[in-house]
C-alpha atoms as a PDB file:
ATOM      1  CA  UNK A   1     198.276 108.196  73.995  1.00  0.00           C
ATOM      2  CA  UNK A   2     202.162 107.780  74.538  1.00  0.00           C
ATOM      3  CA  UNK A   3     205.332 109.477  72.797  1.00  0.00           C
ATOM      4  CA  UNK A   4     205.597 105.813  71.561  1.00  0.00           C
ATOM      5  CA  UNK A   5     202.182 106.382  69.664  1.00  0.00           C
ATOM      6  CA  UNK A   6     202.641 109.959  68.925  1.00  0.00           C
ATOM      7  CA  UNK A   7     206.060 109.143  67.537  1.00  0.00           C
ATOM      8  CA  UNK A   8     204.366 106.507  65.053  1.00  0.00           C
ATOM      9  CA  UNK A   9     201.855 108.745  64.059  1.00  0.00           C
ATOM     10  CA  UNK A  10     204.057 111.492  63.230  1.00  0.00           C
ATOM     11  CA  UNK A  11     206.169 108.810  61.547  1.00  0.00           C
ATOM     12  CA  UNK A  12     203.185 107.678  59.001  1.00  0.00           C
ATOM     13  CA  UNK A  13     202.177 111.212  58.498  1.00  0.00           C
ATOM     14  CA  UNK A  14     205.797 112.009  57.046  1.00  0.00           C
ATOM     15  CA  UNK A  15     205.637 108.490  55.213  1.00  0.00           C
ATOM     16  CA  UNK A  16     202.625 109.787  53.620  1.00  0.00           C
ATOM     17  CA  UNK A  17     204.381 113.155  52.874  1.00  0.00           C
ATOM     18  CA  UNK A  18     207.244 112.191  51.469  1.00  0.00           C
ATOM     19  CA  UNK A  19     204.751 109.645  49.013  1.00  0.00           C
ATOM     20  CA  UNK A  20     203.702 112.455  47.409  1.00  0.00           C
ATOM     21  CA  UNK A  21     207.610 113.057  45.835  1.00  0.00           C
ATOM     22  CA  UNK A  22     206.749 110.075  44.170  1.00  0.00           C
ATOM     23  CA  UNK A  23     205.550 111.665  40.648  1.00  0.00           C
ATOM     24  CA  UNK A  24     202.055 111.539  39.821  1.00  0.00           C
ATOM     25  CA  UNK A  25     200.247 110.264  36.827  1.00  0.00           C
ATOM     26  CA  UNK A  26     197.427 112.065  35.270  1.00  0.00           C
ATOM     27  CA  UNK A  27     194.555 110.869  33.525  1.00  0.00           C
ATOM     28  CA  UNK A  28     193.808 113.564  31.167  1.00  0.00           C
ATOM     29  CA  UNK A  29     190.213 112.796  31.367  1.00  0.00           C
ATOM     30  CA  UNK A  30     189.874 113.271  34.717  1.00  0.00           C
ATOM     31  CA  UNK A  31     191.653 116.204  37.698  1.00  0.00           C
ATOM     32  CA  UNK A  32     192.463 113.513  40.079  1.00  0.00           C
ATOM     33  CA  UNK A  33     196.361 112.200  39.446  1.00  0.00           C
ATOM     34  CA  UNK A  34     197.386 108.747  40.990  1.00  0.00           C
ATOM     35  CA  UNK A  35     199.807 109.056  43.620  1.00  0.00           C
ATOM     36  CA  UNK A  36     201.821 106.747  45.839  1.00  0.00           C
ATOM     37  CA  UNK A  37     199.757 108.629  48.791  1.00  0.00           C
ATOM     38  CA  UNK A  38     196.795 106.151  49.053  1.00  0.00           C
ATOM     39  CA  UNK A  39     199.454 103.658  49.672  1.00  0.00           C
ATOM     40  CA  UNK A  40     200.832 105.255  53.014  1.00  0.00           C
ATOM     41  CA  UNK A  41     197.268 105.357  53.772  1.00  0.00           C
ATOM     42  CA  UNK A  42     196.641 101.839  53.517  1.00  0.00           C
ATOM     43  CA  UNK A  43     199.815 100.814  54.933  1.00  0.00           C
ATOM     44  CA  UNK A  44     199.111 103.478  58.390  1.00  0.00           C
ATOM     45  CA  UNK A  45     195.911 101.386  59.082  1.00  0.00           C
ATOM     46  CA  UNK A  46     197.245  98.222  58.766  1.00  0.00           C
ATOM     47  CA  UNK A  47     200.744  98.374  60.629  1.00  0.00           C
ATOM     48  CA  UNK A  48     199.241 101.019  63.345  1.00  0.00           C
ATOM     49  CA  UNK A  49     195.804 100.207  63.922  1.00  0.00           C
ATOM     50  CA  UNK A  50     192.307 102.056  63.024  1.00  0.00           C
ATOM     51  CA  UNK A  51     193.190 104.886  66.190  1.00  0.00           C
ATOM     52  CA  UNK A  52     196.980 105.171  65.004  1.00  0.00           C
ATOM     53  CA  UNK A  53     196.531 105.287  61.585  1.00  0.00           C
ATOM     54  CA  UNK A  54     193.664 107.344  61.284  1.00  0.00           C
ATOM     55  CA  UNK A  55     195.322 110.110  63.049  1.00  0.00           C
ATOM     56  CA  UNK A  56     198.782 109.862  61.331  1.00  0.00           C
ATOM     57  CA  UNK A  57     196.334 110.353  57.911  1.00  0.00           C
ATOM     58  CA  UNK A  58     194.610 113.397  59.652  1.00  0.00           C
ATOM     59  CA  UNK A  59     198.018 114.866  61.027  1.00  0.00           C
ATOM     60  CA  UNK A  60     199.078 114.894  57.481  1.00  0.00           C
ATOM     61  CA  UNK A  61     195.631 116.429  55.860  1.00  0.00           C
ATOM     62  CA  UNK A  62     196.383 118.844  58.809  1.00  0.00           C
ATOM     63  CA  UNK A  63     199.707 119.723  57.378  1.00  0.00           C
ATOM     64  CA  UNK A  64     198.259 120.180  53.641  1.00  0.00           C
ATOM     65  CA  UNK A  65     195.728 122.541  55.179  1.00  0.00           C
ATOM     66  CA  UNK A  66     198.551 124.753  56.721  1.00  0.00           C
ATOM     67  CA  UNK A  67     200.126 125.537  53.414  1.00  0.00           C
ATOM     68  CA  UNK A  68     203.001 122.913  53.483  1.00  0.00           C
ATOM     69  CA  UNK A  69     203.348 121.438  49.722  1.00  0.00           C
ATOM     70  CA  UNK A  70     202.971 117.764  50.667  1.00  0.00           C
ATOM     71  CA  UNK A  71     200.514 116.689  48.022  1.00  0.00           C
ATOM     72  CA  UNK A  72     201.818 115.812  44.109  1.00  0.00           C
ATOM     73  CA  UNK A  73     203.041 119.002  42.300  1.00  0.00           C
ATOM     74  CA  UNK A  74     203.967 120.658  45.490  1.00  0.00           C
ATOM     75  CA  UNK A  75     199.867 121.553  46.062  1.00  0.00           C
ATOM     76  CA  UNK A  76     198.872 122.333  49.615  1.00  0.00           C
ATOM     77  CA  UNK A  77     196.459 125.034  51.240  1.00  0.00           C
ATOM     78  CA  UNK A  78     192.534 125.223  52.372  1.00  0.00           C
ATOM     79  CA  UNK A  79     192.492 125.910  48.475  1.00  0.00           C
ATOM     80  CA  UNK A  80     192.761 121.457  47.894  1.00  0.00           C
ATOM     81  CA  UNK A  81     190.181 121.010  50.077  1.00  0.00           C
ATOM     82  CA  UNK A  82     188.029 122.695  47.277  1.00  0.00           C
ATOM     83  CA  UNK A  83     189.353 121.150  44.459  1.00  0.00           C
ATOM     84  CA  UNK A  84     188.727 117.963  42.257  1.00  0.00           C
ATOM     85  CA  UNK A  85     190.631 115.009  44.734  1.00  0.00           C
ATOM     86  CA  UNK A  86     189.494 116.803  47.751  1.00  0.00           C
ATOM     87  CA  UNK A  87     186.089 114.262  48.274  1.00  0.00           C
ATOM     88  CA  UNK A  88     189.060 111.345  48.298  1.00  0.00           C
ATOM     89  CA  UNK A  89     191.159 113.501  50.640  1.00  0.00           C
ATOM     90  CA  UNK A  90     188.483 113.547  53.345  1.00  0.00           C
ATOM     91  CA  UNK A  91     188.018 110.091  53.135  1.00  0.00           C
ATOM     92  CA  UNK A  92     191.459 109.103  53.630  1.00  0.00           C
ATOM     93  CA  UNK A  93     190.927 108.951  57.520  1.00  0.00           C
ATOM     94  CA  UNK A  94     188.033 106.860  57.378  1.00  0.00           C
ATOM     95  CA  UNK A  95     190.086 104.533  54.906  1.00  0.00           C
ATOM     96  CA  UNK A  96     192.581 104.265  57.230  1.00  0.00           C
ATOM     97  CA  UNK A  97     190.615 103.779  60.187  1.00  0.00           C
ATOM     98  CA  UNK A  98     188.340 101.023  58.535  1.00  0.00           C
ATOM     99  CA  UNK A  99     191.634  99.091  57.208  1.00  0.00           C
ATOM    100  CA  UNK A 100     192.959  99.837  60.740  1.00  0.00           C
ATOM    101  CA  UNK A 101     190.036  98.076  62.586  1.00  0.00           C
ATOM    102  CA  UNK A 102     189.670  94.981  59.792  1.00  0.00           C
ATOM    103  CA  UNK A 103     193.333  94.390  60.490  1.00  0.00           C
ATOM    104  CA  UNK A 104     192.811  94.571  64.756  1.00  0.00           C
ATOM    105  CA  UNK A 105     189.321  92.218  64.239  1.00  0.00           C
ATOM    106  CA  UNK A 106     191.475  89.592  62.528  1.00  0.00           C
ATOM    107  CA  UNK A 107     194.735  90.057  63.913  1.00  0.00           C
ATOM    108  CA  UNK A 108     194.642  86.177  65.032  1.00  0.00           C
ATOM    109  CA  UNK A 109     194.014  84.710  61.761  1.00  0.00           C
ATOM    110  CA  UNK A 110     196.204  87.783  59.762  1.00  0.00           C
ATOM    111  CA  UNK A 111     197.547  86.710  56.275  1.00  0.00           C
ATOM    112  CA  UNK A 112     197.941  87.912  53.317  1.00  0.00           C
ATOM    113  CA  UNK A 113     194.259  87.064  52.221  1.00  0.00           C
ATOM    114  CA  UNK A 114     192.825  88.843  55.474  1.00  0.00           C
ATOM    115  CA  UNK A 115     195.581  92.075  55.019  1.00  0.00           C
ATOM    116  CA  UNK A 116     194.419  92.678  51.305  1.00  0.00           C
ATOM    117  CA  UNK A 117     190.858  92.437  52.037  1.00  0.00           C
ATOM    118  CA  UNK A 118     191.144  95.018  54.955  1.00  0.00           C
ATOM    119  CA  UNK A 119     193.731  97.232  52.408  1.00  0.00           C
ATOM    120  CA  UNK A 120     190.905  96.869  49.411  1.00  0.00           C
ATOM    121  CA  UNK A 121     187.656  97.524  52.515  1.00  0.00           C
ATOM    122  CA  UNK A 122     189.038 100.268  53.503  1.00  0.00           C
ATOM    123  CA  UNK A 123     191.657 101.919  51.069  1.00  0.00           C
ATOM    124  CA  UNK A 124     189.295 101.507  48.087  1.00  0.00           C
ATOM    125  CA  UNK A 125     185.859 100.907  49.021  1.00  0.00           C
ATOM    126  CA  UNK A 126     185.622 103.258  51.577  1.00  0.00           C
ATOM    127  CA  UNK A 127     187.359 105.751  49.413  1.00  0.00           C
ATOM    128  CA  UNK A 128     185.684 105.561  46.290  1.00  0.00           C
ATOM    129  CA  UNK A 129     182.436 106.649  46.838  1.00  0.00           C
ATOM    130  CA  UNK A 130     182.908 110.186  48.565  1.00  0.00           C
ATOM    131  CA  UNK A 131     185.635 110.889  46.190  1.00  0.00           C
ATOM    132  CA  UNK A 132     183.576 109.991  43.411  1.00  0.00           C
ATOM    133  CA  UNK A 133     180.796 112.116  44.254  1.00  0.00           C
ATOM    134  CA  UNK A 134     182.920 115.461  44.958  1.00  0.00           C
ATOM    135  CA  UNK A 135     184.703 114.850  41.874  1.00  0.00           C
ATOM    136  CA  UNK A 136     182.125 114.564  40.199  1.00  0.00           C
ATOM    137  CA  UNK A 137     180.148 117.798  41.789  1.00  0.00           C
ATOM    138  CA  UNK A 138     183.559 119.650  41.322  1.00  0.00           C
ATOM    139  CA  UNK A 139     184.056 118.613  37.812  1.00  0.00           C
ATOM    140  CA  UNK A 140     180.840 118.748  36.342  1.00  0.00           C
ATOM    141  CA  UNK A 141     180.102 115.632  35.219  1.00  0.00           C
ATOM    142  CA  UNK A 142     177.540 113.461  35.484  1.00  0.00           C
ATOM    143  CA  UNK A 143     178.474 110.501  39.145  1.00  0.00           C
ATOM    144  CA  UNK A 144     178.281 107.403  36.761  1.00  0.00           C
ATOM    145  CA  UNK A 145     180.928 109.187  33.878  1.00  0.00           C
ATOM    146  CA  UNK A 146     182.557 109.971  37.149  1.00  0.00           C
ATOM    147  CA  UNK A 147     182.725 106.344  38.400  1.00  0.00           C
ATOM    148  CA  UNK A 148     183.722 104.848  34.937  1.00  0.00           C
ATOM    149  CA  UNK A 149     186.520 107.143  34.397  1.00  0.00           C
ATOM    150  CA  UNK A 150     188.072 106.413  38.098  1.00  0.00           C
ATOM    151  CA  UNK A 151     187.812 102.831  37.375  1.00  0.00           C
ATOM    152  CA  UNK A 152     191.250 104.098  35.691  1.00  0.00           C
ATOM    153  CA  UNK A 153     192.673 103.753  38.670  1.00  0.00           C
ATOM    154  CA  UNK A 154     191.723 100.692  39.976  1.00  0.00           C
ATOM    155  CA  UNK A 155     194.451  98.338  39.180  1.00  0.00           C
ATOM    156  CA  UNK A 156     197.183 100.820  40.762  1.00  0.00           C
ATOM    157  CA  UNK A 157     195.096 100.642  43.982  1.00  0.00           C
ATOM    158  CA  UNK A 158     194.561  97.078  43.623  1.00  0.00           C
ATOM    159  CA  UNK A 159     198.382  96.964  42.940  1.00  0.00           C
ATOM    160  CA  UNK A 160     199.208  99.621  46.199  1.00  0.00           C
ATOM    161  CA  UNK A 161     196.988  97.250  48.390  1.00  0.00           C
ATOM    162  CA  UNK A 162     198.746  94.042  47.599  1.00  0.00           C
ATOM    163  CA  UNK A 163     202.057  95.887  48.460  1.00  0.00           C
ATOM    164  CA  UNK A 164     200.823  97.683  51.532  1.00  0.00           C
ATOM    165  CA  UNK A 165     199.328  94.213  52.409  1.00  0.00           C
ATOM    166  CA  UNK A 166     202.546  92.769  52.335  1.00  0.00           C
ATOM    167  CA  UNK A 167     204.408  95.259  53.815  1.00  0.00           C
ATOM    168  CA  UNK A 168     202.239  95.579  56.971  1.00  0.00           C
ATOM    169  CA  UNK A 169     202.511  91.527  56.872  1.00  0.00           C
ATOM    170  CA  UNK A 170     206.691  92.105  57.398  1.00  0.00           C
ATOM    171  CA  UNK A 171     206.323  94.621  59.690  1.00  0.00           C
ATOM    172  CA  UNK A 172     203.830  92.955  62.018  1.00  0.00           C
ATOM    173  CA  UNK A 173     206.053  89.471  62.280  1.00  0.00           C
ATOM    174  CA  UNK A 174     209.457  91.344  63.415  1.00  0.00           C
ATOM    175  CA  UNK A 175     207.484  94.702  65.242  1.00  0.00           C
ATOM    176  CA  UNK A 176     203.983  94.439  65.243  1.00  0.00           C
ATOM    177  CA  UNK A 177     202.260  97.894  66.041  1.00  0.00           C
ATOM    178  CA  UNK A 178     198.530  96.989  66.702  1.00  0.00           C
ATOM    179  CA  UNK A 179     196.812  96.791  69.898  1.00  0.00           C
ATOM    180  CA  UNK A 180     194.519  94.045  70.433  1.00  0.00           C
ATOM    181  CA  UNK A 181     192.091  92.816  72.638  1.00  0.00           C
ATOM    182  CA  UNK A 182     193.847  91.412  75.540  1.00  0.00           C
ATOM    183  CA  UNK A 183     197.242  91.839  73.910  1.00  0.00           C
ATOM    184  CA  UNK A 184     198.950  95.417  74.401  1.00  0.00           C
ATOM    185  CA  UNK A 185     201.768  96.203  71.809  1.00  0.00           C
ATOM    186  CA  UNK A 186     203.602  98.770  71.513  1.00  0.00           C
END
């Protein structure tokens, strides 16, 4: 690990941070609000790689856990770790990571088909189902009232992974991040 790397992930872990200005939306039916956060997730994996970007996503959890108010409504603290979103908190990494590693398999053949299929793998699909299941454990309520209410959200995160997709698609033509197989880039 070089400053290079350690300066991207500290870079994503702010991006991520300063996502969470963005105002969130609640569903009154359910304690999780959308945020702009998942994006930075998605967009970590897939412009630094399943190492990078999974550690820029844990740098930042490690930040919420400290106290700093980086999450919508200024929330931070072990305390969020408890609460309703906390199931899709923890699986934030692993979203990252697994959009990360899609994106470094098919780094050859990388377009926008391939980028949103690694965004929607691992920044929804790999998300879902843990926070699903602590939300629902937190909240209550029965895992399939669970799932049906947080298909609220599913066009925004189909929405974040098209732009994230994009994004990642500029940034890896003029400064690609990824290290592949053979091919060291820094």
């Amino acid at each position: 690990m070089n400053t290079r790397s350690l300066s991207f992930i500290a870079l994503f872990a702010a991006f991520i941070a300063v996502l969470g200005l963005v105002p969130a939306v609640q569903i009154p039916v359910l304690a999780v609000p959308i945020t702009a956060q998942s994006f930075g997730v998605m967009l970590a994996g897939a412009v630094l790689g399943a190492k990078r970007g999974a550690l820029a996503v844990l740098l930042f959890l490690v930040l919420v856990a400290i106290g700093l108010p980086l999450l919508p409504g200024g929330r931070g603290g072990l305390g969020v770790f408890m609460g309703p979103s906390a199931g899709f908190l923890f699986s934030w990494p692993i979203g990252a990571c697994i959009v990360g590693w899609l994106a470094e398999r098919f780094w050859n053949r990388m377009n926008f088909a391939w980028m949103m299929l690694a965004c929607v793998v691992g920044g929804i699909l790999a998300i879902y189902p843990l926070g699903i299941l602590w939300l629902a454990y937190a909240t209550d309520i029965s895992v399939l009232k669970t799932a049906i209410g947080s298909a609220a959200y599913l066009p925004g995160d189909f929405i974040k992974a098209a732009i994230a997709s994009a994004v990642a698609l500029m940034v890896r033509r003029s400064y690609p991040l990824i290290e592949t197989r053979g091919r060291a880039i820094s």
